[in-house]
N, C-alpha and C. Protein backbone atom coordinates (compact mmCIF):
# COMPACT_ATOMS: atom_id res chain seq x y z
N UNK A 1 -34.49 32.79 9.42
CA UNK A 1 -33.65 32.59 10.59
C UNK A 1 -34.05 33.52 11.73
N UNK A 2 -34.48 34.98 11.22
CA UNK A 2 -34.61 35.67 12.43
C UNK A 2 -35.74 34.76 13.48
N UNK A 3 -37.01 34.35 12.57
CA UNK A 3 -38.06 33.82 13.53
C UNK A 3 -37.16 32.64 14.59
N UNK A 4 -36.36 32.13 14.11
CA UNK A 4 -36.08 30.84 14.86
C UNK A 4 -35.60 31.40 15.58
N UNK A 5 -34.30 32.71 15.37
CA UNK A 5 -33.64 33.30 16.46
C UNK A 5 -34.79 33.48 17.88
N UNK A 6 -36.08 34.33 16.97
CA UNK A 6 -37.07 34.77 18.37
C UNK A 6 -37.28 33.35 19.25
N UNK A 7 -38.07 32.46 18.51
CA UNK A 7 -38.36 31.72 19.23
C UNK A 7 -37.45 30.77 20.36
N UNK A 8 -36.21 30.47 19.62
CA UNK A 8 -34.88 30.68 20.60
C UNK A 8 -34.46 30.80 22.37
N UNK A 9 -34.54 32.55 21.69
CA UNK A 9 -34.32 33.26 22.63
C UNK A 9 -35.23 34.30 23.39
N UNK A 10 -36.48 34.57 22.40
CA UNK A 10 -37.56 35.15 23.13
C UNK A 10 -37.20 36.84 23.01
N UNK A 11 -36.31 36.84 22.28
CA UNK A 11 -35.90 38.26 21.59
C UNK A 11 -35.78 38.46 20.63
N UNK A 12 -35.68 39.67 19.86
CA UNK A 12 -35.01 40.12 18.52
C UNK A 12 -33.49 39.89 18.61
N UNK A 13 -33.61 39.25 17.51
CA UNK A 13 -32.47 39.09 17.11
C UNK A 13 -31.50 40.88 16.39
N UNK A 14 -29.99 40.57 15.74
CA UNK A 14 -28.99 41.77 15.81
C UNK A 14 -28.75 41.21 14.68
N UNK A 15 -28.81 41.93 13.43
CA UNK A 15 -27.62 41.47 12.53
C UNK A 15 -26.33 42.23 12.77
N UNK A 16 -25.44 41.71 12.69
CA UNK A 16 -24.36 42.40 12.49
C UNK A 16 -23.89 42.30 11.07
N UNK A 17 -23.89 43.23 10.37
CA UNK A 17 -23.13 43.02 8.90
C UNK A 17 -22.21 44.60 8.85
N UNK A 18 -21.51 44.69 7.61
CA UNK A 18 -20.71 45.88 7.18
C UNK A 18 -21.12 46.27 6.06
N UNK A 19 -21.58 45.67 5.42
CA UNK A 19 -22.49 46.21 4.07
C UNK A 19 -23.66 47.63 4.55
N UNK A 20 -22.93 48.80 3.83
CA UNK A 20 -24.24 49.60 3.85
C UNK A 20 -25.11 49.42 3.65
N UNK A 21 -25.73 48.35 2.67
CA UNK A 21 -27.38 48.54 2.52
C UNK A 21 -27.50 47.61 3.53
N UNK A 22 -26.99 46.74 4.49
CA UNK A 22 -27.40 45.76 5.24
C UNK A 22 -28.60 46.11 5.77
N UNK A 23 -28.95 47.32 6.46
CA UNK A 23 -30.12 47.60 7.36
C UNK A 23 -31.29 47.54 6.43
N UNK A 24 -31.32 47.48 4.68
CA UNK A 24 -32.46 47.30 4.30
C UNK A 24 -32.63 46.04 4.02
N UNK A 25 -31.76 44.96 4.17
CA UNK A 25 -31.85 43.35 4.07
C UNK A 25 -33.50 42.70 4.59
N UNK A 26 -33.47 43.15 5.82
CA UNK A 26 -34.71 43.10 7.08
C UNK A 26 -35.02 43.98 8.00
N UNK A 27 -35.83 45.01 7.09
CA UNK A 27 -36.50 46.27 7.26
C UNK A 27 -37.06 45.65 8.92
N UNK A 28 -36.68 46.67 9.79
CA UNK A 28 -37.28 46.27 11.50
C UNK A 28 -36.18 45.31 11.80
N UNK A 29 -35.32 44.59 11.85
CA UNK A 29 -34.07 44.31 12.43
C UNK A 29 -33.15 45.26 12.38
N UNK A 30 -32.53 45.26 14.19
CA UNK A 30 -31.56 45.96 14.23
C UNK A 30 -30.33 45.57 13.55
N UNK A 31 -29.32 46.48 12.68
CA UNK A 31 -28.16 46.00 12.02
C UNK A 31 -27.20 46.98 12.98
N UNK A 32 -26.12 46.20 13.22
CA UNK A 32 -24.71 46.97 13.74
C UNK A 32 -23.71 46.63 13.00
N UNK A 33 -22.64 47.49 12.38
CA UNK A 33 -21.79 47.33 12.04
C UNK A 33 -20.14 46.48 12.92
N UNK A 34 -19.38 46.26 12.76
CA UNK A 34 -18.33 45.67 13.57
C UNK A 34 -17.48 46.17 14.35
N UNK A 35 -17.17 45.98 15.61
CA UNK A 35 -16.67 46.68 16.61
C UNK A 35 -15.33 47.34 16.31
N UNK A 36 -14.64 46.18 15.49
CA UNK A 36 -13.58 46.42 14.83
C UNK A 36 -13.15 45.85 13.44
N UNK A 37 -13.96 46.85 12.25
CA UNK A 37 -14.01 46.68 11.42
C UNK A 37 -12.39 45.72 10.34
N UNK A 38 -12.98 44.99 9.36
CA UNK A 38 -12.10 44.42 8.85
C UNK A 38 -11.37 43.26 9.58
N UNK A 39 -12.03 42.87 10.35
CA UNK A 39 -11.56 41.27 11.44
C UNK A 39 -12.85 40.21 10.61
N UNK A 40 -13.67 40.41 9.79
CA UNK A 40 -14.31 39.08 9.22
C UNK A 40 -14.91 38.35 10.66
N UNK A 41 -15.16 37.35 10.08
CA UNK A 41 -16.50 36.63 10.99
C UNK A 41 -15.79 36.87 12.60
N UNK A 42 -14.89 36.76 12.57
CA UNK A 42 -14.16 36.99 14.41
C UNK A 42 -14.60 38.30 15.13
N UNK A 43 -14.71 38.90 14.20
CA UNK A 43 -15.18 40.36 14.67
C UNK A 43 -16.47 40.89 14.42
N UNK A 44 -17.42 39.85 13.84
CA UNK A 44 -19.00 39.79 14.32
C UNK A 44 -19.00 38.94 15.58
N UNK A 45 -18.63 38.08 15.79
CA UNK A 45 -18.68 37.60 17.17
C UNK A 45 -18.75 38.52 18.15
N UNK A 46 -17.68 39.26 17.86
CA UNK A 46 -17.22 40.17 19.00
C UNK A 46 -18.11 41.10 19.31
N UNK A 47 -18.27 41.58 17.92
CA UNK A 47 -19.53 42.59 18.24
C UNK A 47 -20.44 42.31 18.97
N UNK A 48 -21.38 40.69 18.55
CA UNK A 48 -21.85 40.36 19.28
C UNK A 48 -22.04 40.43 20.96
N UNK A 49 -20.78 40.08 21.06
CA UNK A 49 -20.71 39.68 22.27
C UNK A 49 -20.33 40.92 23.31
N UNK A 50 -19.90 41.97 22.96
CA UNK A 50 -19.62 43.19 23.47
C UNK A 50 -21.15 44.08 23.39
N UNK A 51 -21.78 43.44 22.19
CA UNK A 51 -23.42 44.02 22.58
C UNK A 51 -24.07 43.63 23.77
N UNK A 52 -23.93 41.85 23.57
CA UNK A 52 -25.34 42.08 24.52
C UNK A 52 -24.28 41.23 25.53
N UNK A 53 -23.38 40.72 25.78
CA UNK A 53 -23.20 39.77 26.73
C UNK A 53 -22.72 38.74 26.73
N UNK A 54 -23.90 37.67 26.54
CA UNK A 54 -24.03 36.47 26.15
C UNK A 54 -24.76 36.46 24.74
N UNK A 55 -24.75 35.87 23.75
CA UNK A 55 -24.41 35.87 22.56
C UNK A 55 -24.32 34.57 21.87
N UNK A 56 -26.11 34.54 21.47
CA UNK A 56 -26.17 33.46 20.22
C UNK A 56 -25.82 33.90 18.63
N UNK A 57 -24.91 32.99 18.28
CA UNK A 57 -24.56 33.49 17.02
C UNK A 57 -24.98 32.96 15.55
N UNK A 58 -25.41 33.19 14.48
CA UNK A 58 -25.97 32.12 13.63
C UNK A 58 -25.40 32.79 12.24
N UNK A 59 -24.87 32.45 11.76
CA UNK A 59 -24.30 32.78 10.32
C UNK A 59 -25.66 33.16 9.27
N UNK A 60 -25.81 34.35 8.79
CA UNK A 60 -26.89 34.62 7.79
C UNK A 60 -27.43 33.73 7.16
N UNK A 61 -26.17 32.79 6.82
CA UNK A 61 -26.60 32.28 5.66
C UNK A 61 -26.96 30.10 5.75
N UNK A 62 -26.98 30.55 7.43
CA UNK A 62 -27.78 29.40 7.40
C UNK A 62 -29.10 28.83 7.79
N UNK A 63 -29.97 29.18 6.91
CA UNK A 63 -31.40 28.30 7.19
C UNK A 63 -32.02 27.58 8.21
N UNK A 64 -31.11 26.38 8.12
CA UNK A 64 -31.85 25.46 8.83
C UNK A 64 -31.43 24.72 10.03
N UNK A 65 -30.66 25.58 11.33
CA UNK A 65 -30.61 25.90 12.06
C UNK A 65 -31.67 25.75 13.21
N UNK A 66 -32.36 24.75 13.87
CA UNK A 66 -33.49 24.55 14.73
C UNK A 66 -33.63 25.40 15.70
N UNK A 67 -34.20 25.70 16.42
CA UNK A 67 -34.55 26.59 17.73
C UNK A 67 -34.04 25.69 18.94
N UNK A 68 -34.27 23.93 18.48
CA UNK A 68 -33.66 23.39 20.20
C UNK A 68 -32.43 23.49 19.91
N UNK A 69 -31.90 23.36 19.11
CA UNK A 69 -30.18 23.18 19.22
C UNK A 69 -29.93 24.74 19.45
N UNK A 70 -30.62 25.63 19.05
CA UNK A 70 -29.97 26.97 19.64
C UNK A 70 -30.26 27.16 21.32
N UNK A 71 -31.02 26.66 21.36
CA UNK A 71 -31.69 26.63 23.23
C UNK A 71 -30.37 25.56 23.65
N UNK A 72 -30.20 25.06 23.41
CA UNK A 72 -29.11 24.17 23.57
C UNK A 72 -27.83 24.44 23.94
N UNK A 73 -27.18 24.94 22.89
CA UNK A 73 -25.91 26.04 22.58
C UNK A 73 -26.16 27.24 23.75
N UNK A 74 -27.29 28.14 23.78
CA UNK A 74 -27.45 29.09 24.79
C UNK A 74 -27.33 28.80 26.37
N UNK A 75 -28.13 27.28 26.55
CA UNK A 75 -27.98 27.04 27.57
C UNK A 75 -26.79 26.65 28.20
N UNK A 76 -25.94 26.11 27.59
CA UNK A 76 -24.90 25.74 27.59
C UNK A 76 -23.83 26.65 28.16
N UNK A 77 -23.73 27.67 28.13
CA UNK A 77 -23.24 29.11 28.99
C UNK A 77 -23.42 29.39 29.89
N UNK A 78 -24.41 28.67 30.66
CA UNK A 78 -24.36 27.96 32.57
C UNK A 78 -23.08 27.48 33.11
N UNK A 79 -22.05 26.33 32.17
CA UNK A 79 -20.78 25.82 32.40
C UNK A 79 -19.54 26.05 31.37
N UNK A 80 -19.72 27.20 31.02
CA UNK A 80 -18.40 27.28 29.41
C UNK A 80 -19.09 28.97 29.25
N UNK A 81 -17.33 29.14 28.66
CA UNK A 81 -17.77 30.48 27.75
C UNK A 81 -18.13 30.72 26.65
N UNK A 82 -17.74 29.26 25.93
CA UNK A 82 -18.14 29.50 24.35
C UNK A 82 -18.33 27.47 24.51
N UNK A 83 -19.88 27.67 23.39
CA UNK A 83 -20.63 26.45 23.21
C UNK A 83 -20.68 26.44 21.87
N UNK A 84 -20.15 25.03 21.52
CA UNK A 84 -20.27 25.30 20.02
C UNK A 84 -20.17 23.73 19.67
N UNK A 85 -21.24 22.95 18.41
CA UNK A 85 -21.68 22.01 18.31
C UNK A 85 -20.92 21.24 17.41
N UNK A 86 -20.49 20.14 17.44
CA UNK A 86 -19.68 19.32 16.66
C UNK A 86 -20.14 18.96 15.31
N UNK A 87 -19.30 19.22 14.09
CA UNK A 87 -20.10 18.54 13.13
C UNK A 87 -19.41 18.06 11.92
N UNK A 88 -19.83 17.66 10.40
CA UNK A 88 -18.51 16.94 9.64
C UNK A 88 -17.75 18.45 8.76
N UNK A 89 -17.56 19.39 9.56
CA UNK A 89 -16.99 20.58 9.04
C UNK A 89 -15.21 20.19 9.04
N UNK A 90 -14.66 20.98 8.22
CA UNK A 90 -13.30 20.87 8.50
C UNK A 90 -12.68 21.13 9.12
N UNK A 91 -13.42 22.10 10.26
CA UNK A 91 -13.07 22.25 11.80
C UNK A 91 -13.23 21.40 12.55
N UNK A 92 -14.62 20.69 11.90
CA UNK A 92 -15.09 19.52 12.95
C UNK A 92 -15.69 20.03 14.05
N UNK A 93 -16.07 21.16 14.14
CA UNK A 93 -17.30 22.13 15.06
C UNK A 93 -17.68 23.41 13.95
N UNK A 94 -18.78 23.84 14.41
CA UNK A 94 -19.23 24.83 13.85
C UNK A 94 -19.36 26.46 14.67
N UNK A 95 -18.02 26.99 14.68
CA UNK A 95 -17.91 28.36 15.11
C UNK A 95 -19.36 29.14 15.17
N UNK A 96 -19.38 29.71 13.53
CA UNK A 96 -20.72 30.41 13.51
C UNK A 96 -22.07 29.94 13.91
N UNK A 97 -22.47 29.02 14.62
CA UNK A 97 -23.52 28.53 15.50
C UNK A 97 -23.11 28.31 16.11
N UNK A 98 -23.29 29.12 17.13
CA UNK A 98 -22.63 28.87 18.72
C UNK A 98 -23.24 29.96 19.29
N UNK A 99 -22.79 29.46 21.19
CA UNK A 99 -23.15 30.51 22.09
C UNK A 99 -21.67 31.17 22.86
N UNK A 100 -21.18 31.92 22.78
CA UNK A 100 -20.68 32.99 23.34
C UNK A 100 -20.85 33.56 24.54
N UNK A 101 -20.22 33.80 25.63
CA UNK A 101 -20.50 34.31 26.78
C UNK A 101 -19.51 35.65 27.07
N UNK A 102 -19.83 36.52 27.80
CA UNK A 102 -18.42 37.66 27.88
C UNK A 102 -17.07 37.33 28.07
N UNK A 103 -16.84 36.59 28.47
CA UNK A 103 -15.50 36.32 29.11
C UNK A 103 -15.12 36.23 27.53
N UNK A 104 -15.25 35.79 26.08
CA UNK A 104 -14.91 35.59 25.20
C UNK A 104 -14.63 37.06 24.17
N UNK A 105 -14.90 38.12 24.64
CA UNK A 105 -14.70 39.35 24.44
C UNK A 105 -13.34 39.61 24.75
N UNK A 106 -12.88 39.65 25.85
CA UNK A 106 -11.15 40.08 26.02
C UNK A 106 -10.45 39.15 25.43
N UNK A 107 -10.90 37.69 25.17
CA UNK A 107 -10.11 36.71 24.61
C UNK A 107 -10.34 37.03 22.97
N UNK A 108 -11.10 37.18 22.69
CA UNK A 108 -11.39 37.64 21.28
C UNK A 108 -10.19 38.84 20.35
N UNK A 109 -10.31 39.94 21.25
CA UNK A 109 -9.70 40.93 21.46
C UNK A 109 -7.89 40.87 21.43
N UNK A 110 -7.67 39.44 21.86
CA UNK A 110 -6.53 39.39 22.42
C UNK A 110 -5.91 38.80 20.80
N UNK A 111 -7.02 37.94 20.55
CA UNK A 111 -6.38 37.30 18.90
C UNK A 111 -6.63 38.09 17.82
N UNK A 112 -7.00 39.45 17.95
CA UNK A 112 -7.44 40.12 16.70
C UNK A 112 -6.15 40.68 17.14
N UNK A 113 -5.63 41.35 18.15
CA UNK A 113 -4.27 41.98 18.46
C UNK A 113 -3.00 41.41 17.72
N UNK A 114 -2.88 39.98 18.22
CA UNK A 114 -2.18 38.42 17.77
C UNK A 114 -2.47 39.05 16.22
N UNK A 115 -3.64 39.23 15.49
CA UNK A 115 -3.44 39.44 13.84
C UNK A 115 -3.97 38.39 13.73
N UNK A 116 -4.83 36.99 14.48
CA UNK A 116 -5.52 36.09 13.96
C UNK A 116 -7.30 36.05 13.80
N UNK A 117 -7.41 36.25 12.72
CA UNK A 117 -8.85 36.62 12.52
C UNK A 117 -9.76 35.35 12.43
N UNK A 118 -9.14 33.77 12.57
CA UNK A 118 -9.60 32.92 12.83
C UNK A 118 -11.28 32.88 13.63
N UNK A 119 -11.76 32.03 13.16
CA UNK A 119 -13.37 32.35 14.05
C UNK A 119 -12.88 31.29 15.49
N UNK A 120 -11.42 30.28 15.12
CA UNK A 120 -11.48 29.59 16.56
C UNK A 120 -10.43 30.52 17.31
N UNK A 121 -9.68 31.31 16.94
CA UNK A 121 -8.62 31.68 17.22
C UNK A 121 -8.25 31.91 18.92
N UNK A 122 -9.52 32.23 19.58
CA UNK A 122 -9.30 32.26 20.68
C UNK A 122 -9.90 30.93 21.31
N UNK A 123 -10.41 30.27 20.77
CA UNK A 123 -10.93 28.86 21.61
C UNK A 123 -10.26 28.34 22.92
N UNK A 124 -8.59 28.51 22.57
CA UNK A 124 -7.97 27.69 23.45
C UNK A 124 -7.67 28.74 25.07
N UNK A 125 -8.31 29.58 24.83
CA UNK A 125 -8.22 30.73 25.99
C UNK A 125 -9.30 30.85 26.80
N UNK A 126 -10.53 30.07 26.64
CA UNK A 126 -11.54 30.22 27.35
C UNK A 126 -12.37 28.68 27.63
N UNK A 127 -13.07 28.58 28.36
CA UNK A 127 -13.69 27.11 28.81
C UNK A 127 -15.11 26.84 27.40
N UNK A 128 -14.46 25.99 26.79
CA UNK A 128 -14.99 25.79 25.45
C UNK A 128 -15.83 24.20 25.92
N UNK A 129 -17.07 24.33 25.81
CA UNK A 129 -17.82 23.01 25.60
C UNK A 129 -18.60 22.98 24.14
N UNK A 130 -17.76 21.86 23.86
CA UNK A 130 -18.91 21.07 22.58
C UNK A 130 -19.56 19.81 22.51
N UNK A 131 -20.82 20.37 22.30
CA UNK A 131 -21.68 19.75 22.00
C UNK A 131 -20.88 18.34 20.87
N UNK A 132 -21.37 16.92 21.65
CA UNK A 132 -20.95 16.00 20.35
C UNK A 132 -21.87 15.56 19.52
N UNK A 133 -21.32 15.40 18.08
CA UNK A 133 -21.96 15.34 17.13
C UNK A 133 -23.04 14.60 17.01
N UNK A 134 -22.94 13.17 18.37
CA UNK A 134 -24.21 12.52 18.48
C UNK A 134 -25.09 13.18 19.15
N UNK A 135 -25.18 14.04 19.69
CA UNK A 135 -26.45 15.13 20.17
C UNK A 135 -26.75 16.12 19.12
N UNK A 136 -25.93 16.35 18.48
CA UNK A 136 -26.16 17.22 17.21
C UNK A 136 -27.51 16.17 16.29
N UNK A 137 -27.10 15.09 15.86
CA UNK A 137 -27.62 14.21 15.13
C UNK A 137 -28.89 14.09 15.61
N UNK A 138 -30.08 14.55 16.63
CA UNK A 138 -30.76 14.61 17.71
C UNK A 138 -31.76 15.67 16.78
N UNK A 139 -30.85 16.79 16.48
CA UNK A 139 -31.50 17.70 15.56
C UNK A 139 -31.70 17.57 14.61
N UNK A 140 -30.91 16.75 13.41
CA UNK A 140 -30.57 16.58 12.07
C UNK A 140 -29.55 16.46 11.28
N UNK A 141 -29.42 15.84 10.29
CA UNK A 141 -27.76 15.73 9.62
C UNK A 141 -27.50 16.96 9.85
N UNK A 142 -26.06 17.47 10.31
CA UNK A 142 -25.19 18.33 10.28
C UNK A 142 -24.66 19.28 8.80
N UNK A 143 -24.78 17.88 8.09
CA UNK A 143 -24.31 18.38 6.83
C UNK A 143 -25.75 19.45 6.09
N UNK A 144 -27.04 19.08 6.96
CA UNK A 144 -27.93 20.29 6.62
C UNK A 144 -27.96 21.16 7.28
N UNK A 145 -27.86 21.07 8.64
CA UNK A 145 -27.98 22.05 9.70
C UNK A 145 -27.23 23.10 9.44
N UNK A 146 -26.21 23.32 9.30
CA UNK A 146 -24.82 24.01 8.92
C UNK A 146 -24.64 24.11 7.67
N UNK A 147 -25.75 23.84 6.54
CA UNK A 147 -25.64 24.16 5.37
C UNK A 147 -25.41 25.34 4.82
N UNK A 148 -24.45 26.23 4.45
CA UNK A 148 -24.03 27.57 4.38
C UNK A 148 -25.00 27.88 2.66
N UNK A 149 -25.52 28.79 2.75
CA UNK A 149 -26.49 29.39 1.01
C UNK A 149 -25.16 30.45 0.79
N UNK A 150 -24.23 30.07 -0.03
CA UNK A 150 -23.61 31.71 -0.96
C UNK A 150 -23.45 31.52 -2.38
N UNK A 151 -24.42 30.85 -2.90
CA UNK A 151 -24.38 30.83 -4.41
C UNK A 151 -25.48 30.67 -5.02
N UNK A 152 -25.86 30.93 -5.69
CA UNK A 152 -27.13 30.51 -6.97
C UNK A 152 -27.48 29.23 -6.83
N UNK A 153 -26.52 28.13 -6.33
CA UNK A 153 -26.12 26.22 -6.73
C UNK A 153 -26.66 26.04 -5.23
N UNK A 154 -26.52 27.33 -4.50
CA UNK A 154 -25.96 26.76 -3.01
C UNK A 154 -27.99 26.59 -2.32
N UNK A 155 -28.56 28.10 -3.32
CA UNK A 155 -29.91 28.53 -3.27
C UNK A 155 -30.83 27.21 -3.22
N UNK A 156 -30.45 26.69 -4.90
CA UNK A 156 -31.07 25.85 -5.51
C UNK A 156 -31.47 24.73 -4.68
N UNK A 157 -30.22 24.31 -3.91
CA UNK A 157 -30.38 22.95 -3.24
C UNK A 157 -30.92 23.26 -1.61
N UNK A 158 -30.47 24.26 -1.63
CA UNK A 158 -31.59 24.51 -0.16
C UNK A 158 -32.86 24.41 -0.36
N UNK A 159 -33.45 25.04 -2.00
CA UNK A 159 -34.99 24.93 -1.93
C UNK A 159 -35.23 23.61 -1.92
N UNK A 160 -34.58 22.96 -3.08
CA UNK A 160 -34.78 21.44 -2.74
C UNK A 160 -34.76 20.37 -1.30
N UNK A 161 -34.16 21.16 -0.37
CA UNK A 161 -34.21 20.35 0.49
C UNK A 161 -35.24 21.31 1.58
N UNK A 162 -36.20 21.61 1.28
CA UNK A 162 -37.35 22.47 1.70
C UNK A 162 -38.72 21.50 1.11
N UNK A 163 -38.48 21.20 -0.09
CA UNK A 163 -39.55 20.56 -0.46
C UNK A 163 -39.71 19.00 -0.09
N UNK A 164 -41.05 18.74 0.32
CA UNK A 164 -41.20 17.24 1.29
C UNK A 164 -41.20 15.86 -0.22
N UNK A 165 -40.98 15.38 0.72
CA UNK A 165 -40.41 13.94 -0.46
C UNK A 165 -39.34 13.91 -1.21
């Protein structure tokens, strides 16, 4: 993921994690811990986004994630504060791939206060464009794109869907 991040965005990418050994995950990536620890994925956003600004976000643990749909999502922060792509999730968008802009920092801030650690929690406070799922489909089933790896089962079938035929 980091390469796709570069090619992306034409930068190094940030992990943000809380795990101490995180910084040896990917020896030469910068790791930051969370702005405000114990807020879960809402509060890597934040971090994010209190780092650099504007703020592509990509969940560790997803693979296969393209570079245009992240150019996409990024660009997308020309007209919205937060860009985030439609898909068959039970949100029915995908939070952790998305682009982030500052203005989503004080709104962020405002729902960790609230006690909602939700990754949409502040959505309805800032100019939210999503991407629809038929432009998503442009990139690839959704149900791969957004394929989350956190298991042994989860490993397995990612390699499988790595290998051609």
């Amino acid at each position: 993921m980091t390469e796709v991040l570069r090619e992306a965005t034409g930068s190094d990418p940030i992990l943000v994690a809380n795990a101490p050994e995180a910084a040896s995950w990917l020896p030469g990536l910068r790791c930051v811990a969370d702005v405000v620890p114990g807020s879960g994925s809402l509060g890597g956003i934040l971090t994010a986004v209190e780092m650099v600004g504007a703020a592509l976000c990509v969940a560790w643990d997803m693979p296969f994630v393209p570079p245009g749909l992240l150019r996409e999502l990024a660009g997308g922060l020309a007209g919205a504060d937060a860009v985030l792509p439609e898909s068959d999730s039970r949100r029915g968008l995908e939070p952790l791939c998305a682009a982030y802009g500052p203005a989503c920092g004080p709104a962020i801030r405002a729902a960790l206060a609230r006690g909602d650690q939700r990754a949409i929690a502040f959505h309805a406070t800032v100019r939210l464009h999503r991407v629809p799922r038929e432009r998503v489909l442009q990139y690839g089933d959704p149900g791969v794109l957004f394929f989350n790896v956190n298991t042994p089962r989860d490993h397995a079938h990612a390699e499988s869907l790595c290998r051609p035929g």
